[in-house]
Protein backbone atom coordinates (compact mmCIF):
# COMPACT_ATOMS: atom_id res chain seq x y z
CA UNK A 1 85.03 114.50 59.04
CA UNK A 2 87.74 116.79 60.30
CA UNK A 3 91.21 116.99 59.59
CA UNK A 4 92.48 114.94 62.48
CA UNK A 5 89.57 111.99 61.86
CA UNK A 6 90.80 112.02 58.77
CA UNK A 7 94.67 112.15 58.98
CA UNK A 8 93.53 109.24 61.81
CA UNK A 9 91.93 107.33 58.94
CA UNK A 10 94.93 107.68 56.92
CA UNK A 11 97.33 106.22 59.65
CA UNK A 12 95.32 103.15 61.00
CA UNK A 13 95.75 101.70 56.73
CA UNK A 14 99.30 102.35 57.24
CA UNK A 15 99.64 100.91 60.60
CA UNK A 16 97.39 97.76 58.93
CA UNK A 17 99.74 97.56 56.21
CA UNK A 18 102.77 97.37 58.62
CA UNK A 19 101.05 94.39 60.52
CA UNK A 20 100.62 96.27 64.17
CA UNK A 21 97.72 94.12 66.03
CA UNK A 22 95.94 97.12 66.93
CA UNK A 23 95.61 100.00 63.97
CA UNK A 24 92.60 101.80 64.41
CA UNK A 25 93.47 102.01 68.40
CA UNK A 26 97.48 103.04 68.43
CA UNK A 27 96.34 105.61 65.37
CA UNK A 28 93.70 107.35 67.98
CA UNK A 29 96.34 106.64 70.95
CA UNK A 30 99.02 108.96 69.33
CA UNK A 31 96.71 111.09 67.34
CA UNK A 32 95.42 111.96 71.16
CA UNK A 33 98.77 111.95 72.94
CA UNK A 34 100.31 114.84 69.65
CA UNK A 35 97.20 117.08 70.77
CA UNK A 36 96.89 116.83 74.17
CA UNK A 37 93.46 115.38 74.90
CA UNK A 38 91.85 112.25 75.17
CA UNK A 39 90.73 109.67 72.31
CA UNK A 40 86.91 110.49 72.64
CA UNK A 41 87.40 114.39 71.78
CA UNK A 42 89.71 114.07 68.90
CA UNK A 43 86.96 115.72 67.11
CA UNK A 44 87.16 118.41 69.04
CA UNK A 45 90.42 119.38 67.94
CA UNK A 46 90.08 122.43 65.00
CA UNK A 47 91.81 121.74 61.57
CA UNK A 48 94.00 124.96 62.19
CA UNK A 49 95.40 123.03 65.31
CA UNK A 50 96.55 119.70 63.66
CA UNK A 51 99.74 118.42 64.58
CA UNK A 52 102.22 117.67 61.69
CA UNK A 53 104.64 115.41 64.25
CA UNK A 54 101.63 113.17 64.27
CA UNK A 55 103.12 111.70 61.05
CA UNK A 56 106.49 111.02 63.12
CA UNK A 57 104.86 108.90 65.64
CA UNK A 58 103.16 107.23 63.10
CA UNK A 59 106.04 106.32 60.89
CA UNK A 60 107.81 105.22 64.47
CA UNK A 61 104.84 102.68 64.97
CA UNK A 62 104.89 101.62 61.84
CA UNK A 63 108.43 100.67 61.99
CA UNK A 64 107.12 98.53 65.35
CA UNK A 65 108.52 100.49 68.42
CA UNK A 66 105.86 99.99 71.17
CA UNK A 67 102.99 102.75 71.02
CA UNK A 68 103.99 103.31 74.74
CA UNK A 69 107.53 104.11 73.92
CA UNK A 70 106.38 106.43 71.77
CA UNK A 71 103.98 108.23 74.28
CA UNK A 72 106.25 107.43 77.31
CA UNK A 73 102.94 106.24 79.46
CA UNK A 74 101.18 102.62 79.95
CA UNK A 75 97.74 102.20 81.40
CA UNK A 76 97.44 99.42 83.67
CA UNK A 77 94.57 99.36 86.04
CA UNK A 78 93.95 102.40 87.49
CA UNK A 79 97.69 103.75 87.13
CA UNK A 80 99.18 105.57 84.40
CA UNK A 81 102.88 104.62 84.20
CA UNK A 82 106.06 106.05 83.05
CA UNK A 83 107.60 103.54 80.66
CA UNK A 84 110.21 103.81 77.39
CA UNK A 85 113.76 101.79 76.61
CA UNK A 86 114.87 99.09 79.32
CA UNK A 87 111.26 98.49 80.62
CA UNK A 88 109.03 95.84 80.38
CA UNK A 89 105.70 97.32 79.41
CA UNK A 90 102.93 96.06 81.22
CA UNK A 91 100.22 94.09 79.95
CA UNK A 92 96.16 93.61 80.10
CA UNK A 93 96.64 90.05 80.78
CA UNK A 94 98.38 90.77 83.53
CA UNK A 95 95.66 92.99 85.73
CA UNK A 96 93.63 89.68 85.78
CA UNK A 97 96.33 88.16 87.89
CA UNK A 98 96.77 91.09 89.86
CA UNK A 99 92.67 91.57 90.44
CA UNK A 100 92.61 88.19 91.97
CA UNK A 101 95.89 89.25 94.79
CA UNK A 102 94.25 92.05 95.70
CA UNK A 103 90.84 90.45 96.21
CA UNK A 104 92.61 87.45 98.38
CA UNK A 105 94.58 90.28 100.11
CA UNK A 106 91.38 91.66 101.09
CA UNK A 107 89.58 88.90 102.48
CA UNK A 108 93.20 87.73 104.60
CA UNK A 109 92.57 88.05 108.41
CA UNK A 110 95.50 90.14 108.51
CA UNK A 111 96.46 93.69 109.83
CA UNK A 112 98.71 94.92 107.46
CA UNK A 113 99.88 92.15 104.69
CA UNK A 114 102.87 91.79 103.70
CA UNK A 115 103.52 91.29 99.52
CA UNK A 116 106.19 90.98 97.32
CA UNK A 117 106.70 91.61 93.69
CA UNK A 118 109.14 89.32 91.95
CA UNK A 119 110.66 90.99 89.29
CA UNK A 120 108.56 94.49 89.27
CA UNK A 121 109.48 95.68 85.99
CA UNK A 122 107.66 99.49 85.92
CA UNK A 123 106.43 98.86 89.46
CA UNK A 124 102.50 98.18 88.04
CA UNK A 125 102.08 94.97 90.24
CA UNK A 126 103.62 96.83 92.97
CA UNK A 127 102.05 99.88 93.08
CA UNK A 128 98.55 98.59 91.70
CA UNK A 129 98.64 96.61 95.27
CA UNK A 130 99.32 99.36 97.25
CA UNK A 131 96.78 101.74 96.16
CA UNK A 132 93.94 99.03 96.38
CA UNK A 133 94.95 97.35 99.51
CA UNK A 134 95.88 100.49 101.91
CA UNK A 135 97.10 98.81 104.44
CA UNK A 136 99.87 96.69 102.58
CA UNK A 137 103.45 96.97 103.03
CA UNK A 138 105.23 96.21 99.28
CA UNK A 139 108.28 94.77 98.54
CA UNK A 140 109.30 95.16 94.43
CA UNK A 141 111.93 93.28 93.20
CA UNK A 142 114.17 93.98 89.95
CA UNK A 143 117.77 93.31 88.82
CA UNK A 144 117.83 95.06 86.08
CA UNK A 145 119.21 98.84 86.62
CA UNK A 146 116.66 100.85 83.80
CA UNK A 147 113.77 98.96 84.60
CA UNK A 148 114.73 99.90 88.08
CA UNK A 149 114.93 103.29 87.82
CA UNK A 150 111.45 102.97 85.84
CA UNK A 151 110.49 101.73 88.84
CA UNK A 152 111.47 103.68 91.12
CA UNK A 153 109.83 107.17 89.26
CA UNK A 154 107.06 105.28 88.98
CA UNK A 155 106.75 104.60 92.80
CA UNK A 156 108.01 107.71 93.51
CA UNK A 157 105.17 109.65 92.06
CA UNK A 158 102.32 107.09 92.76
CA UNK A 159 102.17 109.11 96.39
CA UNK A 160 102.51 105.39 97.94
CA UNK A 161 105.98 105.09 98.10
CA UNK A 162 105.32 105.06 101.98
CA UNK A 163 104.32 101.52 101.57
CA UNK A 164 106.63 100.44 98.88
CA UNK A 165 110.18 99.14 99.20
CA UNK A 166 112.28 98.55 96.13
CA UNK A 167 114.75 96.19 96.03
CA UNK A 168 117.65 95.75 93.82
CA UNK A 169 118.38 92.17 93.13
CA UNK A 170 117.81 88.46 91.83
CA UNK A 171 114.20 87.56 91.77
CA UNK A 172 116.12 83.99 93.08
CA UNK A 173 117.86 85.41 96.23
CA UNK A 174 115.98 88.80 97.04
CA UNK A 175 114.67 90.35 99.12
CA UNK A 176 116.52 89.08 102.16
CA UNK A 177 115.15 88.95 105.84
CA UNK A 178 111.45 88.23 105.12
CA UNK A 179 111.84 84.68 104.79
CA UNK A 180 108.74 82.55 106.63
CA UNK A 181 107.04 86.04 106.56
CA UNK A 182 105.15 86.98 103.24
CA UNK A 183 101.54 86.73 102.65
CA UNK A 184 101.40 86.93 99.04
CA UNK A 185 104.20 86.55 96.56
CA UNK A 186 103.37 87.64 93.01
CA UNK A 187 105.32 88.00 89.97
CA UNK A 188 105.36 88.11 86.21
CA UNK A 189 108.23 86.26 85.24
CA UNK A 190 110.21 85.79 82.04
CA UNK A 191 108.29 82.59 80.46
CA UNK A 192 109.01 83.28 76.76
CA UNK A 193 110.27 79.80 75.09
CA UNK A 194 113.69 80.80 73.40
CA UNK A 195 112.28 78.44 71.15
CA UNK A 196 109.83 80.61 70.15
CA UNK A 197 111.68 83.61 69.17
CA UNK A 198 110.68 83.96 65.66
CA UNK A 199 107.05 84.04 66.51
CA UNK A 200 107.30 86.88 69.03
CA UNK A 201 105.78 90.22 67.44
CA UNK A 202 108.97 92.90 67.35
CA UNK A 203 107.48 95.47 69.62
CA UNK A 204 108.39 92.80 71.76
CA UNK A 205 111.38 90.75 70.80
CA UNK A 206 113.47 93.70 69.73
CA UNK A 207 112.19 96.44 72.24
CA UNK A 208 111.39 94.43 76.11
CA UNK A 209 114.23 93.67 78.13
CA UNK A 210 115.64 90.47 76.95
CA UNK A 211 116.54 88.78 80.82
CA UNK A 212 112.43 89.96 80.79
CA UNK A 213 111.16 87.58 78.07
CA UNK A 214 112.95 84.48 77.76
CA UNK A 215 113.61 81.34 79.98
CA UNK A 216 114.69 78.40 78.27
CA UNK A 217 113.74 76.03 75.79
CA UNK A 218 110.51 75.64 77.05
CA UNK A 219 110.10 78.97 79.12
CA UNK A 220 109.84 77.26 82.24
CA UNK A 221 113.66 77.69 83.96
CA UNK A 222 112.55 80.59 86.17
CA UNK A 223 109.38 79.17 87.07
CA UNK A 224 111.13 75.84 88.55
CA UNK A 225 113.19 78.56 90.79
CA UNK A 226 110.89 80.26 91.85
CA UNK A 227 109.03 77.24 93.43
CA UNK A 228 111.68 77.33 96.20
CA UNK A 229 111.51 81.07 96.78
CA UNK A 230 107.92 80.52 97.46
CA UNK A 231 108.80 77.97 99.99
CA UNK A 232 111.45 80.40 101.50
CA UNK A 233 109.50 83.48 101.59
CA UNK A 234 105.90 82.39 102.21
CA UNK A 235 104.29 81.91 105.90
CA UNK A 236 102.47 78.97 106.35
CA UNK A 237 99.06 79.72 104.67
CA UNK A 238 100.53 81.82 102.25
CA UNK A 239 99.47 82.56 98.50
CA UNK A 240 101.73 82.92 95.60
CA UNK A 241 100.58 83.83 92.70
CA UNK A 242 102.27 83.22 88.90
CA UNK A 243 101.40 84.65 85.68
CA UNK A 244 102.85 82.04 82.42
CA UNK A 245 102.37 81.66 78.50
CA UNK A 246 99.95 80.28 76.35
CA UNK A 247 100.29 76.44 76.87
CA UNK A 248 102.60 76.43 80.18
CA UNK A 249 99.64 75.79 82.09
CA UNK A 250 99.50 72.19 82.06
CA UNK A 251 103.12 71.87 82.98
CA UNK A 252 103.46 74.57 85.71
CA UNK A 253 101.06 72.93 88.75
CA UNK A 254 103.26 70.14 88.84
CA UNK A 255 106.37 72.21 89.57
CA UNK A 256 104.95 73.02 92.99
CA UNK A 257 103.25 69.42 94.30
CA UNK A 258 101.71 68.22 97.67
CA UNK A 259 105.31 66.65 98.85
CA UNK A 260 106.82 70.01 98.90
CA UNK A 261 104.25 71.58 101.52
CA UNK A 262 102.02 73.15 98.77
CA UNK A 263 97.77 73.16 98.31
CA UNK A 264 95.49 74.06 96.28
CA UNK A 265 97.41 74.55 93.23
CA UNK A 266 95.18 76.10 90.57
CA UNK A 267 95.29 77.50 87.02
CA UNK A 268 93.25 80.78 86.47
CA UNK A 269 92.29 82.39 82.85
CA UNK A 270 92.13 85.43 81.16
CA UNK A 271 89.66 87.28 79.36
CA UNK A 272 90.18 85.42 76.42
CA UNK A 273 89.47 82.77 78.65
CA UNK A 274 93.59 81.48 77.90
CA UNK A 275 95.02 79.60 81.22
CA UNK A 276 96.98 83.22 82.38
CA UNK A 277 98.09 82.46 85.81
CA UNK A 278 99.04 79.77 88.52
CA UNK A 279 97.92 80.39 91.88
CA UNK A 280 99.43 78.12 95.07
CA UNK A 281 99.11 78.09 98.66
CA UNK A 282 101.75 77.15 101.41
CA UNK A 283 100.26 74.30 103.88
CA UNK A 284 99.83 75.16 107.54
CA UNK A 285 101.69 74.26 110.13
């Protein structure tokens, strides 16, 4: 074993000890973003070359701030994002939701389809749709000004900001003049019970964006909003698509019934086959 295997070794019992999810993985992640190359040739790198400030990240992820903080990048799909302090970092669970959008996008008898992200966060969702669907048009959505700006480097240097429009306002209320138009509205909402905040792992309750996380009692206050913005924004025919918390998915379908103009209402899983997302679809006319 060489030095860095071994220093690697060293950190994942630490990282175990400190109760991060993930030790043997974030210990390879930073060991690989300190020297410059990629998890699989950490063995590569000589004994002469190892990185004492590998031990800083370390002791930074052991106190729980988010590995990507710590690197400044998130992987989602096939993006690598620019993320750190006042940014929501994007999830796994979340490509699931957005693998389904772009595979409805694709089979829509439409030209150039027209999307919005509710609450974009670092712009994955966005961006992510853009680069798969090329003929989309993008509309990202955030209030907050950091995650914002995340966004908007992000977009920026995804080469697609062509197709991408970011929007500074209320998930509620914006973007305005599209209304009847959209062909898919997606978002990853706050759904985090408030109730729940002493079960929430740190990397997320102290670092995430609190107006990204939590949503009432029951985690469901922004959902029941955004029922009507799918009614505003969507064109007859129109999919919208939701991802929610473990144990919300029983509760969300009703929030958008049959009455209201909407079909087809459907819960989709995750990988750890977990009800993930809520899909709906406007009625035509």
């Amino acid at each position: 074993m060489n030095l860095v295997l071994d220093e690697v070794a060293r950190a994942t019992l630490r990282l175990a000890e400190a109760g991060v999810a993930s030790p043997r993985t974030d210990a390879e992640e930073l060991a690989a973003f300190v020297h410059g190359v990629r998890r699989g040739e950490l063995h590569s790198v000589a004994d002469g070359d190892f990185d004492a400030r590998y031990w800083e990240c370390v002791a930074r992820r052991a106190a729980r701030e988010p590995l990507q903080h710590i690197t400044g990048r998130a992987f989602f799909r096939y993006l690598e994002l620019r993320v750190g302090p006042g940014v929501f970092v994007p999830r796994p669970e979340t490509e699931i939701m957005v693998s389904w959008a772009i595979d409805v996008l694709r089979a829509m008898d439409v030209a150039d389809p027209l999307v919005v992200d509710l609450g974009t966060g670092s712009g994955a969702i966005a961006i992510s749709i853009a680069q798969e669907v090329p003929r989309s048009r993008v509309h990202a959505v955030e209030l907050d000004d950091k995650a914002l700006a995340w966004a908007g480097r992000n977009i920026e240097e995804s080469g697609h900001a062509d197709r991408i429009t970011a929007h500074h306002g209320d998930m509620r209320t914006s973007p305005a003049g599209l209304d009847g138009g959209v062909d898919l509205l997606i978002t990853n909402p706050p759904y985090v019970p408030t109730d729940d905040a002493g079960r929430i792992p740190p990397e997320v309750r102290d670092h995430d964006p609190a107006p990204a996380l939590w949503s009432g009692a029951d985690g469901l206050d922004m959902i029941r909003e955004l029922e009507a913005v799918g009614r505003r924004l969507l064109r007859p025919g129109g999919f919208m698509a939701i991802e929610h918390g473990d144990g919300q998915g029983i509760d969300i379908p009703r929030l958008f019934p049959e009455k209201l103009g909407w079909r087809d209402v459907l819960n989709h899983k995750d990988l750890a086959h977990r009800d993930r997302f809520v899909v709906a679809r406007r009625a035509e006319d």
